[in-house]
N, C-alpha and C. Protein backbone atom coordinates (compact mmCIF):
# COMPACT_ATOMS: atom_id res chain seq x y z
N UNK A 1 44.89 -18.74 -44.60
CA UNK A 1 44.33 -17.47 -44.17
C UNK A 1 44.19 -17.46 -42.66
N UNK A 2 44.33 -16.61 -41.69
CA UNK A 2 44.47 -16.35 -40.70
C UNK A 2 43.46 -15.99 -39.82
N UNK A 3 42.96 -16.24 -38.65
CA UNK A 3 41.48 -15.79 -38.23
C UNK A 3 41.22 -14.93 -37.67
N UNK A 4 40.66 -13.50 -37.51
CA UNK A 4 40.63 -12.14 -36.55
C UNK A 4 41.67 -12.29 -34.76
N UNK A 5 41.08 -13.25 -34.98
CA UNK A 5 42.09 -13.97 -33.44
C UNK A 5 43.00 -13.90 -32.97
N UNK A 6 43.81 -14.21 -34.29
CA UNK A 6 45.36 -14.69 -34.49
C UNK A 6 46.09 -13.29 -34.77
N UNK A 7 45.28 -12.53 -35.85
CA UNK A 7 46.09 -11.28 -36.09
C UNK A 7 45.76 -10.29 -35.36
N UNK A 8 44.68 -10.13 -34.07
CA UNK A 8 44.94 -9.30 -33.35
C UNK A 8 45.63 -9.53 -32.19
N UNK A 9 46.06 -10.69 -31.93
CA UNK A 9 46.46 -11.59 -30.92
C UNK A 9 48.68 -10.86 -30.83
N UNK A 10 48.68 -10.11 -29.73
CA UNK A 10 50.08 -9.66 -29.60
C UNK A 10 50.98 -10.56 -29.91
N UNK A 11 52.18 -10.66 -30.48
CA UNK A 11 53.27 -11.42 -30.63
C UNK A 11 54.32 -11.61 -28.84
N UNK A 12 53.93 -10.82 -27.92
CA UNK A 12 54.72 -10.99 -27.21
C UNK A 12 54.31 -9.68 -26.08
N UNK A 13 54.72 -10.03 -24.62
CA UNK A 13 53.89 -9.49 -23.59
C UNK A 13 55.06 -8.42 -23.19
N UNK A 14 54.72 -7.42 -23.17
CA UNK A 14 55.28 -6.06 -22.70
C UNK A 14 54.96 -5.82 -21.16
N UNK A 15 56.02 -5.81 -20.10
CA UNK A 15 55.73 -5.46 -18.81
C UNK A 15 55.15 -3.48 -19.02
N UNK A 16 54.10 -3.16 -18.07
CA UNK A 16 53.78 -2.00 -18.28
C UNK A 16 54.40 -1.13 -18.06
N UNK A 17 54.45 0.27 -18.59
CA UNK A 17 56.04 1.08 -18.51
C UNK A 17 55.15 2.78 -18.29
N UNK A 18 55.68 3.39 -17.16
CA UNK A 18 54.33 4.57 -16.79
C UNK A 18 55.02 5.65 -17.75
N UNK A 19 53.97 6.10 -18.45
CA UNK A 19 54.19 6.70 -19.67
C UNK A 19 54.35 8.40 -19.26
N UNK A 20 54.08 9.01 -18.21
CA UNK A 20 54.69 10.09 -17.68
C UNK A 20 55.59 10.19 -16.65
N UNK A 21 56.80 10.55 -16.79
CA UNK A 21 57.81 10.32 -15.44
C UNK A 21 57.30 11.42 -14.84
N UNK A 22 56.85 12.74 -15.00
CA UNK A 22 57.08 13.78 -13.75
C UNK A 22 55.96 13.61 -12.85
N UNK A 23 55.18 12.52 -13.26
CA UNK A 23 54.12 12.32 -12.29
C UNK A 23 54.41 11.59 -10.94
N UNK A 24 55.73 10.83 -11.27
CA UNK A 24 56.30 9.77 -10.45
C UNK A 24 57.23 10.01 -9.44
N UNK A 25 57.16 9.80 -8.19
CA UNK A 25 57.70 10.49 -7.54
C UNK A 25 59.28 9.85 -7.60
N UNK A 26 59.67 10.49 -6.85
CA UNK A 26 61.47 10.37 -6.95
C UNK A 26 61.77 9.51 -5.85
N UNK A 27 61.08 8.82 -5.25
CA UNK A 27 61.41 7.88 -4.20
C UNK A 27 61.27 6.63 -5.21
N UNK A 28 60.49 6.45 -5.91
CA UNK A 28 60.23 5.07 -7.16
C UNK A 28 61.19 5.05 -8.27
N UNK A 29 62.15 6.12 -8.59
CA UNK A 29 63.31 6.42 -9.64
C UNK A 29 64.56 6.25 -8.70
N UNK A 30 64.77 6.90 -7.66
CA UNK A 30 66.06 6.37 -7.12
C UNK A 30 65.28 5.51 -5.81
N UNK A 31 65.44 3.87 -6.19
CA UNK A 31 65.21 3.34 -5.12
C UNK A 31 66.20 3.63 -3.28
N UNK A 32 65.72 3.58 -2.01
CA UNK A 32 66.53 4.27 -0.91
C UNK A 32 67.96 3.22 -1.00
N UNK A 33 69.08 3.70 -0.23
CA UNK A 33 70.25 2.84 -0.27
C UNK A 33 70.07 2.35 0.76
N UNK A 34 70.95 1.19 0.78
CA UNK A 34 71.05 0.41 1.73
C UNK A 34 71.71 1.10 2.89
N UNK A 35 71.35 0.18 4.24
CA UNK A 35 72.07 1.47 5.48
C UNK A 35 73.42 1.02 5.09
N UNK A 36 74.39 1.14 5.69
CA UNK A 36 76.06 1.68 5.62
C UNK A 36 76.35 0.16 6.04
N UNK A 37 75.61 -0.19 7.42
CA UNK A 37 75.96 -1.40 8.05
C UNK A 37 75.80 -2.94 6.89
N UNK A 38 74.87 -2.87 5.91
CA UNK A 38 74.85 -4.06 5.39
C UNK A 38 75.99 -4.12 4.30
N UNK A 39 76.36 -2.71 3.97
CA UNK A 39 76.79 -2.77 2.49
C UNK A 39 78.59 -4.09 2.75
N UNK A 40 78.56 -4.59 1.77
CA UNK A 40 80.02 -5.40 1.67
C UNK A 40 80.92 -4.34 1.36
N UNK A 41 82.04 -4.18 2.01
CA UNK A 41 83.17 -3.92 2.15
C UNK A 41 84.31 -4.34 1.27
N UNK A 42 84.59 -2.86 0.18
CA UNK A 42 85.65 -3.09 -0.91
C UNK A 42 86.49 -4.56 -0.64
N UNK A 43 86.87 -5.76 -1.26
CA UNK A 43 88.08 -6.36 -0.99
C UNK A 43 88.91 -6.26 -1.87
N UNK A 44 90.23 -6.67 -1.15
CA UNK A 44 91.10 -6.55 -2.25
C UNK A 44 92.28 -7.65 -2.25
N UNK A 45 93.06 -8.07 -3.25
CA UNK A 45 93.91 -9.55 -2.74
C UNK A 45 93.35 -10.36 -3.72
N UNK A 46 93.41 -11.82 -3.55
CA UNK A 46 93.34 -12.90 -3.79
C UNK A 46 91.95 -13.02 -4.45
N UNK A 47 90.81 -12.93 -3.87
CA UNK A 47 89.60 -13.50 -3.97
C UNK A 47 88.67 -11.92 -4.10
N UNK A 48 89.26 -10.84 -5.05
CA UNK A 48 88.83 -9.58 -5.10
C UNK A 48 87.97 -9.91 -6.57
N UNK A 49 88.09 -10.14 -7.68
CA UNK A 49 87.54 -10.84 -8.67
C UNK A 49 85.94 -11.46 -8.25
N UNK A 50 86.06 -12.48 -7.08
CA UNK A 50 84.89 -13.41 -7.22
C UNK A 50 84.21 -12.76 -6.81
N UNK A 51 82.86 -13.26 -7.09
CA UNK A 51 81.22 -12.62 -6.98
C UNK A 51 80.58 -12.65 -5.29
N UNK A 52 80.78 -13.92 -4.75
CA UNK A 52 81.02 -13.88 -3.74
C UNK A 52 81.94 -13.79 -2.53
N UNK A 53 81.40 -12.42 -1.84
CA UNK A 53 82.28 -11.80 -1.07
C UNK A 53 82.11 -12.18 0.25
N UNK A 54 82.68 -12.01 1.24
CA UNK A 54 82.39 -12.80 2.84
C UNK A 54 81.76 -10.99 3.41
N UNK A 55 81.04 -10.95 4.29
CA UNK A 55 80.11 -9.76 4.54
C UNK A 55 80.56 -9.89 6.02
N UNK A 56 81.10 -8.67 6.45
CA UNK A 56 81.58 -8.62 7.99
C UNK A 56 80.68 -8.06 8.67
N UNK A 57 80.66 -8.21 9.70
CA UNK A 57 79.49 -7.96 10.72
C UNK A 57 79.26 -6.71 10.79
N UNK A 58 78.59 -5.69 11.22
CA UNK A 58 78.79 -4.48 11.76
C UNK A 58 78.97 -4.11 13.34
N UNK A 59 79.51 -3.35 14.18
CA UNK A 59 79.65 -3.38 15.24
C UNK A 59 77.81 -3.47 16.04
N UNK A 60 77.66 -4.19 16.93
CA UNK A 60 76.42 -4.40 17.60
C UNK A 60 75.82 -3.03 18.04
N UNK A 61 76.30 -2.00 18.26
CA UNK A 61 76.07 -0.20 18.75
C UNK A 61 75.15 0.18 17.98
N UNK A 62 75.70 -0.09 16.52
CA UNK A 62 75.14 0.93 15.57
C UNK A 62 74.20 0.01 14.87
N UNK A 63 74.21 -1.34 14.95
CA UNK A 63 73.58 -2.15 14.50
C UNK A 63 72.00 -2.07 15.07
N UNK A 64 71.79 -1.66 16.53
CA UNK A 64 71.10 -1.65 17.78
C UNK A 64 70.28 -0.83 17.29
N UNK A 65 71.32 0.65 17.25
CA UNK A 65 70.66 2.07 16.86
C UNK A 65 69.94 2.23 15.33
N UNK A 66 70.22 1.35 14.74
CA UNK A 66 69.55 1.06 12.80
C UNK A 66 68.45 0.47 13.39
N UNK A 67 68.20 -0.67 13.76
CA UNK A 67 67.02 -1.28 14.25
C UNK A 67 65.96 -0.36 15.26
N UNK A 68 66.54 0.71 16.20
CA UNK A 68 65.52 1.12 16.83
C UNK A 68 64.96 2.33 16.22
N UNK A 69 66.01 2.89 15.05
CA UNK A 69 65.09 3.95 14.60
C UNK A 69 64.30 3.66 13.10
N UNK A 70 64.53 1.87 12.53
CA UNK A 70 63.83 1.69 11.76
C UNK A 70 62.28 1.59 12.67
N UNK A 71 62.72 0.37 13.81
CA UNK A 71 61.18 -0.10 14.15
C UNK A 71 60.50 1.03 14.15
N UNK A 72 61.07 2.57 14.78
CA UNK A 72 60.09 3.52 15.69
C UNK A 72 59.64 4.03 14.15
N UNK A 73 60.18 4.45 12.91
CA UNK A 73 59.71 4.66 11.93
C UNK A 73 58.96 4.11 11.25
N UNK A 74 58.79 2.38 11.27
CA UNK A 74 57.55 1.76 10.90
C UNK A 74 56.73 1.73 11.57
N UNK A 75 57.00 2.19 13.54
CA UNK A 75 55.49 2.22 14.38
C UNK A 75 54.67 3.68 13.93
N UNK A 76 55.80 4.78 13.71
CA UNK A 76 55.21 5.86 12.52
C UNK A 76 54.36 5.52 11.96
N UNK A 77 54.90 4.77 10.93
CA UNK A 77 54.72 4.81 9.74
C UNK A 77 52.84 3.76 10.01
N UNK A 78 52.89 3.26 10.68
CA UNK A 78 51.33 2.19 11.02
C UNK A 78 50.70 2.85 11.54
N UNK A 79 51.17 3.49 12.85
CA UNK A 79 50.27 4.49 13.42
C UNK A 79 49.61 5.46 12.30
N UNK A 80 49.97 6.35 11.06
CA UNK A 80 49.47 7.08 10.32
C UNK A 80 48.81 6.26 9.42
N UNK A 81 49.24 5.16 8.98
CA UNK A 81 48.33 3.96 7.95
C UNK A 81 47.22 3.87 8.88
N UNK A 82 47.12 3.57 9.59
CA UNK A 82 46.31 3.13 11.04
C UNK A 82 45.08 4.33 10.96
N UNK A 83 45.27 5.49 11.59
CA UNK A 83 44.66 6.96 11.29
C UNK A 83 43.97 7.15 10.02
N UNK A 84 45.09 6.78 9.41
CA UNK A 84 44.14 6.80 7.44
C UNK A 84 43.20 5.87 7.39
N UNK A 85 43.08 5.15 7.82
CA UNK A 85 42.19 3.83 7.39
C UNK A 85 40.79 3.77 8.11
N UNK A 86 41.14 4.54 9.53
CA UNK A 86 39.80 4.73 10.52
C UNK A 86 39.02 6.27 9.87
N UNK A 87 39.97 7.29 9.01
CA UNK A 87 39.21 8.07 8.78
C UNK A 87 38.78 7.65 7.78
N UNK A 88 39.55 6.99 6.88
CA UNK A 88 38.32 7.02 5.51
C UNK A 88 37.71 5.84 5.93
N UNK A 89 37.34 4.96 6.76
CA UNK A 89 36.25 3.80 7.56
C UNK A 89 35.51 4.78 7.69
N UNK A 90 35.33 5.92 8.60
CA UNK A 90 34.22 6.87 8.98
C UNK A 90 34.01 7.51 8.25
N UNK A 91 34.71 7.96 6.73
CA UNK A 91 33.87 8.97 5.71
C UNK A 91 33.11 7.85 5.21
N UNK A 92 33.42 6.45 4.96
CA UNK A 92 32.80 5.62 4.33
C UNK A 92 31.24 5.40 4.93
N UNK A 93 31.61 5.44 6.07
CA UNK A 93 30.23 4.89 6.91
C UNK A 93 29.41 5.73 6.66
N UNK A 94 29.81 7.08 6.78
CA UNK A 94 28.63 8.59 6.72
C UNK A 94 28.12 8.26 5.61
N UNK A 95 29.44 8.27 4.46
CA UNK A 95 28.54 8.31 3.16
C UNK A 95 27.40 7.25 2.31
N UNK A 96 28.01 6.09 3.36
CA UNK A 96 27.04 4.81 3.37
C UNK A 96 25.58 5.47 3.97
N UNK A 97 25.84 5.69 5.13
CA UNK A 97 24.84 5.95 6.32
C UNK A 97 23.08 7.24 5.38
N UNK A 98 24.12 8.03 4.83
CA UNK A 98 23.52 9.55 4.34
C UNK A 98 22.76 8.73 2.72
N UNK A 99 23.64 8.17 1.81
CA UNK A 99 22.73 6.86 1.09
C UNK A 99 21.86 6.11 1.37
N UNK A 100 21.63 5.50 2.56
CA UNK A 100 20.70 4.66 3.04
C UNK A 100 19.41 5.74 3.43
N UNK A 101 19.78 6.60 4.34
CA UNK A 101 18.72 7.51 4.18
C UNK A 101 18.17 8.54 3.39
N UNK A 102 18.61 8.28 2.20
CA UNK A 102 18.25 8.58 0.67
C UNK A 102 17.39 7.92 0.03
N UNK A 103 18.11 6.44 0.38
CA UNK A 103 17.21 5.22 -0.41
C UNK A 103 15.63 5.34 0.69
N UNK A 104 15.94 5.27 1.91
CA UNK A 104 14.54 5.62 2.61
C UNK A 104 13.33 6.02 1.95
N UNK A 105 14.19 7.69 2.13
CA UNK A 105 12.97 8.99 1.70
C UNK A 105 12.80 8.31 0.40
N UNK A 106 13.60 8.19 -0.84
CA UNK A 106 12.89 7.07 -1.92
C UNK A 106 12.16 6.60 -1.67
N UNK A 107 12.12 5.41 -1.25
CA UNK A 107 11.53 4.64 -0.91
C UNK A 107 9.55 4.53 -0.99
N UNK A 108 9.89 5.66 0.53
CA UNK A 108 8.73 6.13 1.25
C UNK A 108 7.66 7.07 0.25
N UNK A 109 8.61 8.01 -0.83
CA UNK A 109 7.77 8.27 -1.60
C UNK A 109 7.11 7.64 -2.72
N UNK A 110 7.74 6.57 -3.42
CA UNK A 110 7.63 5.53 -4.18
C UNK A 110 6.07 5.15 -3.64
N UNK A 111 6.45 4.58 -2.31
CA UNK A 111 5.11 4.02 -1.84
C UNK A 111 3.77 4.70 -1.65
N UNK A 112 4.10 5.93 -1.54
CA UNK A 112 3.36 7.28 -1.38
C UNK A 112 2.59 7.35 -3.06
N UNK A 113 3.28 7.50 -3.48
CA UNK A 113 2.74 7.18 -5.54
C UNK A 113 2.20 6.30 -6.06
N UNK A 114 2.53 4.83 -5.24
CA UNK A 114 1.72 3.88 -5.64
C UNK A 114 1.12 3.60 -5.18
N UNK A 115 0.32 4.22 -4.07
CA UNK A 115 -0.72 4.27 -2.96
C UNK A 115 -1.72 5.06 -4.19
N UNK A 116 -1.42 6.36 -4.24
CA UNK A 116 -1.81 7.42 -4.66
C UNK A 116 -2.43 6.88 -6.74
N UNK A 117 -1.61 6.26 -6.75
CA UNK A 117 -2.23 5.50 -8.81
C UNK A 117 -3.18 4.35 -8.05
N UNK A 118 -2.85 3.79 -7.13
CA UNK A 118 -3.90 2.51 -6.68
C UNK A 118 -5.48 3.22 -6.10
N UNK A 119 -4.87 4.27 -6.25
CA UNK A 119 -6.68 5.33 -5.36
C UNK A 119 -7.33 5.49 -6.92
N UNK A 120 -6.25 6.72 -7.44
CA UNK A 120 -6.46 6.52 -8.84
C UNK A 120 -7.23 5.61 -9.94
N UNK A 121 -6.57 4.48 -9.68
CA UNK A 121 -7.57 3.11 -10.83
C UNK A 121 -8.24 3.11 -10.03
N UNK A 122 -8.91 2.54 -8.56
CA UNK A 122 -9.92 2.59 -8.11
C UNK A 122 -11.51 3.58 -9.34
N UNK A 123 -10.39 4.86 -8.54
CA UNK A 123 -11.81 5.84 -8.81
C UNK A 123 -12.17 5.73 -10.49
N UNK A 124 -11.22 5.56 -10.97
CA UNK A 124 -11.61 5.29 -12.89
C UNK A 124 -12.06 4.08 -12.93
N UNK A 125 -11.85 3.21 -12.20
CA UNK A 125 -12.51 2.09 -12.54
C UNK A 125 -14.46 2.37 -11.68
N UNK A 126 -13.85 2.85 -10.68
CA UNK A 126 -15.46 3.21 -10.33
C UNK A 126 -16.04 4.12 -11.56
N UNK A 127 -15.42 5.20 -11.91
CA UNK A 127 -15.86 6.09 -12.81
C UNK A 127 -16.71 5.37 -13.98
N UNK A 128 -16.11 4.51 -14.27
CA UNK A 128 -16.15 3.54 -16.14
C UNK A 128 -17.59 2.83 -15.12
N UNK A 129 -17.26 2.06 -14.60
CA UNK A 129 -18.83 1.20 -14.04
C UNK A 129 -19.97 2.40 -14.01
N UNK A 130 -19.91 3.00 -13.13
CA UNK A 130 -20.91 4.07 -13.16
C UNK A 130 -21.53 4.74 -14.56
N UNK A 131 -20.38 4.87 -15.47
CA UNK A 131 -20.96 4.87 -17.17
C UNK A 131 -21.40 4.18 -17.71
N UNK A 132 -21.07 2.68 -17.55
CA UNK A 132 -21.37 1.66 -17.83
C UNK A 132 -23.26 1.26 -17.61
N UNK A 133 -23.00 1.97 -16.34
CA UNK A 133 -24.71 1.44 -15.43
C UNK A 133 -25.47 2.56 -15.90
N UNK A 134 -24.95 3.74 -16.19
CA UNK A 134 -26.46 4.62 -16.22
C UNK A 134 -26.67 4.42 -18.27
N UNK A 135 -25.56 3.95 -19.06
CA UNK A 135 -25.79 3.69 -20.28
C UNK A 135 -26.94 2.65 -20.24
N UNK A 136 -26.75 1.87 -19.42
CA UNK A 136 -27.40 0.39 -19.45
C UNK A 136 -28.80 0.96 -19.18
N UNK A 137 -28.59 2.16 -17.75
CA UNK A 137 -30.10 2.31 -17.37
C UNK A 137 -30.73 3.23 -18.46
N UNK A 138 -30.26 4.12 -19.30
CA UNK A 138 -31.07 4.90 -20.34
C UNK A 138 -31.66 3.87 -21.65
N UNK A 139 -30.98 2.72 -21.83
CA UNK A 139 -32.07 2.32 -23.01
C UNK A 139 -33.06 1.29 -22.50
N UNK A 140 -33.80 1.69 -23.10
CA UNK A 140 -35.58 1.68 -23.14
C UNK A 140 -35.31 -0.08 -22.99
N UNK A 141 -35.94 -0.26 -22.18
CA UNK A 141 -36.34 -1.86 -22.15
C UNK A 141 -37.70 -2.39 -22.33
N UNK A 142 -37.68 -3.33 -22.83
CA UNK A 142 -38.85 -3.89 -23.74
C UNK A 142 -40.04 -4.05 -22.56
N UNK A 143 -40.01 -4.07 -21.52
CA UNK A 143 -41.35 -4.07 -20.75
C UNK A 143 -41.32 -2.65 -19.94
N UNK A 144 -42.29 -2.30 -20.26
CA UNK A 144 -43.38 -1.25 -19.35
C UNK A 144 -43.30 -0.98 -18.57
N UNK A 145 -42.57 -0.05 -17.49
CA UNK A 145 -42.49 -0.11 -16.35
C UNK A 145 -44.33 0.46 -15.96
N UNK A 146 -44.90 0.33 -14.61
CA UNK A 146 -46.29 0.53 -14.30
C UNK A 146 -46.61 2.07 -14.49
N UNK A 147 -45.79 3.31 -14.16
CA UNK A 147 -45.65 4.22 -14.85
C UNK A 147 -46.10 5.04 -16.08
N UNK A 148 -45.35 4.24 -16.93
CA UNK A 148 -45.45 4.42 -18.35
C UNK A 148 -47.34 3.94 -18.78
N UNK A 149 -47.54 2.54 -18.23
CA UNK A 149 -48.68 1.97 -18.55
C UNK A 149 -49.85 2.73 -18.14
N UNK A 150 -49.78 3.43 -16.78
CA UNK A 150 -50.89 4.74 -16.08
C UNK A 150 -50.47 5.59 -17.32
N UNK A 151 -49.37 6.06 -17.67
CA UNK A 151 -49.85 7.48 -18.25
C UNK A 151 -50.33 6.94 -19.88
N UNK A 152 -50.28 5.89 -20.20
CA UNK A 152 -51.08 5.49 -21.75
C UNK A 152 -52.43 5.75 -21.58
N UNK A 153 -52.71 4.61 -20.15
CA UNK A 153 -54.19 4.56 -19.87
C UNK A 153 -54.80 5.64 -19.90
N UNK A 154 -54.02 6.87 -19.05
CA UNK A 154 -54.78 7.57 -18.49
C UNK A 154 -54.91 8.69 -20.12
N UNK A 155 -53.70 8.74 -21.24
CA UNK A 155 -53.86 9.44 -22.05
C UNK A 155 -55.07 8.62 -23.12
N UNK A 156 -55.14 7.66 -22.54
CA UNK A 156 -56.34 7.14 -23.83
C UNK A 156 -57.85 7.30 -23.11
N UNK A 157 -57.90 7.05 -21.82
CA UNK A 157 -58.93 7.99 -21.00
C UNK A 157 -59.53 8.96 -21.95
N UNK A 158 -58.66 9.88 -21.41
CA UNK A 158 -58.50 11.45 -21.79
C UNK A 158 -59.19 11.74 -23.56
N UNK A 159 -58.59 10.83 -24.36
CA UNK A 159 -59.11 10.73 -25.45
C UNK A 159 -60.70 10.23 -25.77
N UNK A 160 -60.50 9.64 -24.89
CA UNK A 160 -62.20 8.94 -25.27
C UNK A 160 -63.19 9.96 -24.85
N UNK A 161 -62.43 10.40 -23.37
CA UNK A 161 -63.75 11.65 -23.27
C UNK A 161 -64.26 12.50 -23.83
N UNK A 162 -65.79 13.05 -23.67
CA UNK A 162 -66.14 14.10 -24.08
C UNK A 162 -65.31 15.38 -24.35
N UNK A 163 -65.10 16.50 -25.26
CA UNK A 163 -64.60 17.48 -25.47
C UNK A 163 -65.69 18.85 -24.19
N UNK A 164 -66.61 18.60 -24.20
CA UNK A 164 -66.60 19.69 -22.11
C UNK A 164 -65.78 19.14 -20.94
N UNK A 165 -65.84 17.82 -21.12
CA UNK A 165 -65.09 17.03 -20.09
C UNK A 165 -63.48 17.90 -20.35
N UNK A 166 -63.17 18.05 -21.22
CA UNK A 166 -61.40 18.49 -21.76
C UNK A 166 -61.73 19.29 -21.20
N UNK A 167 -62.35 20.39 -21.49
CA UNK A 167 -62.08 21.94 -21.41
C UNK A 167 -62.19 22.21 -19.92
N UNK A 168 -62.93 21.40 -18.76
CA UNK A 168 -63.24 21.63 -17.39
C UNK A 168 -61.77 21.24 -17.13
N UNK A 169 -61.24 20.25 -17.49
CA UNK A 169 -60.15 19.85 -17.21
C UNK A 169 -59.29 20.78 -17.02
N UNK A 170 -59.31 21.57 -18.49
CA UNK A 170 -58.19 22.66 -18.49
C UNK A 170 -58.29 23.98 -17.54
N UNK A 171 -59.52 24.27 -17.55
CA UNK A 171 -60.03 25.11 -17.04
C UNK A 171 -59.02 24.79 -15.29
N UNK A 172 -59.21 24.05 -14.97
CA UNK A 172 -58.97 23.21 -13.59
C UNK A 172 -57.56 23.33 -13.35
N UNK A 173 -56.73 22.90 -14.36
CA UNK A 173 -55.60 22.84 -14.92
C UNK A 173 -54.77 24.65 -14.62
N UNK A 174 -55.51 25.52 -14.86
CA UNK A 174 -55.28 26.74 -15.50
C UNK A 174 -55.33 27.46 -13.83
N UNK A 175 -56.18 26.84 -13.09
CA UNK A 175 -56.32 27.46 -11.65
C UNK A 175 -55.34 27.06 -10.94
N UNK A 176 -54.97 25.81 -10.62
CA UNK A 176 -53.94 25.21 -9.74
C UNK A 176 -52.87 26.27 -10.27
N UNK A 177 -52.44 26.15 -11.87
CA UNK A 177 -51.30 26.78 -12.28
C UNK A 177 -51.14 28.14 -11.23
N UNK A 178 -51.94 28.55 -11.33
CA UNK A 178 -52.29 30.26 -10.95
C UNK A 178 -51.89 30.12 -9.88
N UNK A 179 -52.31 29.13 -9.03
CA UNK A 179 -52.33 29.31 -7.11
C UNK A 179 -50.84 28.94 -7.31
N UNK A 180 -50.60 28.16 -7.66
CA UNK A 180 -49.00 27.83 -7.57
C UNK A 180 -48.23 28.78 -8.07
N UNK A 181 -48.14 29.55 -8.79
CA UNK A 181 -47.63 31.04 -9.01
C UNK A 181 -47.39 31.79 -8.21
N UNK A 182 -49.14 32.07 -7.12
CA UNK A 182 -48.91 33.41 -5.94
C UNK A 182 -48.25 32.54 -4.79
N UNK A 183 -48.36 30.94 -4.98
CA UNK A 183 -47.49 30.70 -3.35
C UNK A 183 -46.62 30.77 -3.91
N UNK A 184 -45.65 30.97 -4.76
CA UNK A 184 -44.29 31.47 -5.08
C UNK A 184 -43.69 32.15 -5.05
């Protein structure tokens, strides 16, 4: 039995083959010819058959003139590679440049937010203590503050006394009320 491996594994390597021709330009389908000066020269005779042929020179004139209008066409041809390469260097840089000051303003607000949640827990955490302390301060604790102990005394006072003693009291009670009314 055979292992996933093996049977997906190609039998044999295919060079890649561009699967639309009209996309391809026509300089890559007819490769350029050779100039005139290199090509070998029909022979004929004796040694017309063999593979190797003897290649005659071309006259030095035209040989001169192939060379100076290749070089000036590859100094073309660099000079515009050359141009291409410094402009897209400088779209690159902008678009580097205009990113970085993206990531900035990010940045800066990021820090701005976590400034802003760090104020935040602060104040909830102050908030929660402050609940914490006045819960603590509302139940009744087992000793007396001096307070509490005057107003027992003074309500068991009050009890022991005579009932004219009360009523002057109130009576007394009933006047202040009054004056504190008209200064109002």
């Amino acid at each position: 039995m055979q292992s996933p491996a093996e049977v997906a594994a190609p039998t044999h390597r295919r060079p890649l083959q561009p699967k639309n021709f009209d996309s391809i330009p026509s300089v890559w389908i007819h490769p350029k010819p050779k100039p005139i000066a290199f090509r070998c020269p029909p022979t004929t005779g004796v040694g017309a058959g063999k593979e190797s042929r003897p290649i005659s020179l071309p006259e030095l004139g035209t040989m001169a003139g192939l060379r100076d209008a290749s070089l000036s066409e590859e100094l073309v041809a660099a000079r515009r590679r050359r141009e291409r390469l410094r402009a897209e260097r400088e779209r690159t840089e902008e678009a580097l440049r205009e990113r970085y000051a993206a990531m900035r303003r990010w940045a800066v607000e990021l820090e701005k937010w976590a400034e802003e949640q760090r104020n935040l827990e602060l104040e909830l955490r102050l908030l929660i203590e402050l609940r914490d302390l006045q819960s603590s301060s509302t139940i009744s604790s087992p000793v007396q503050s001096l307070r509490e102990k005057e107003r027992q005394r003074s309500t068991e006072v009050k009890l022991q006394m005579s009932p004219v003693q009360s009523v002057r009291e109130k009576e007394q009670q009933k006047i202040v009320e009054a004056q504190l009314q008209r200064g109002e």
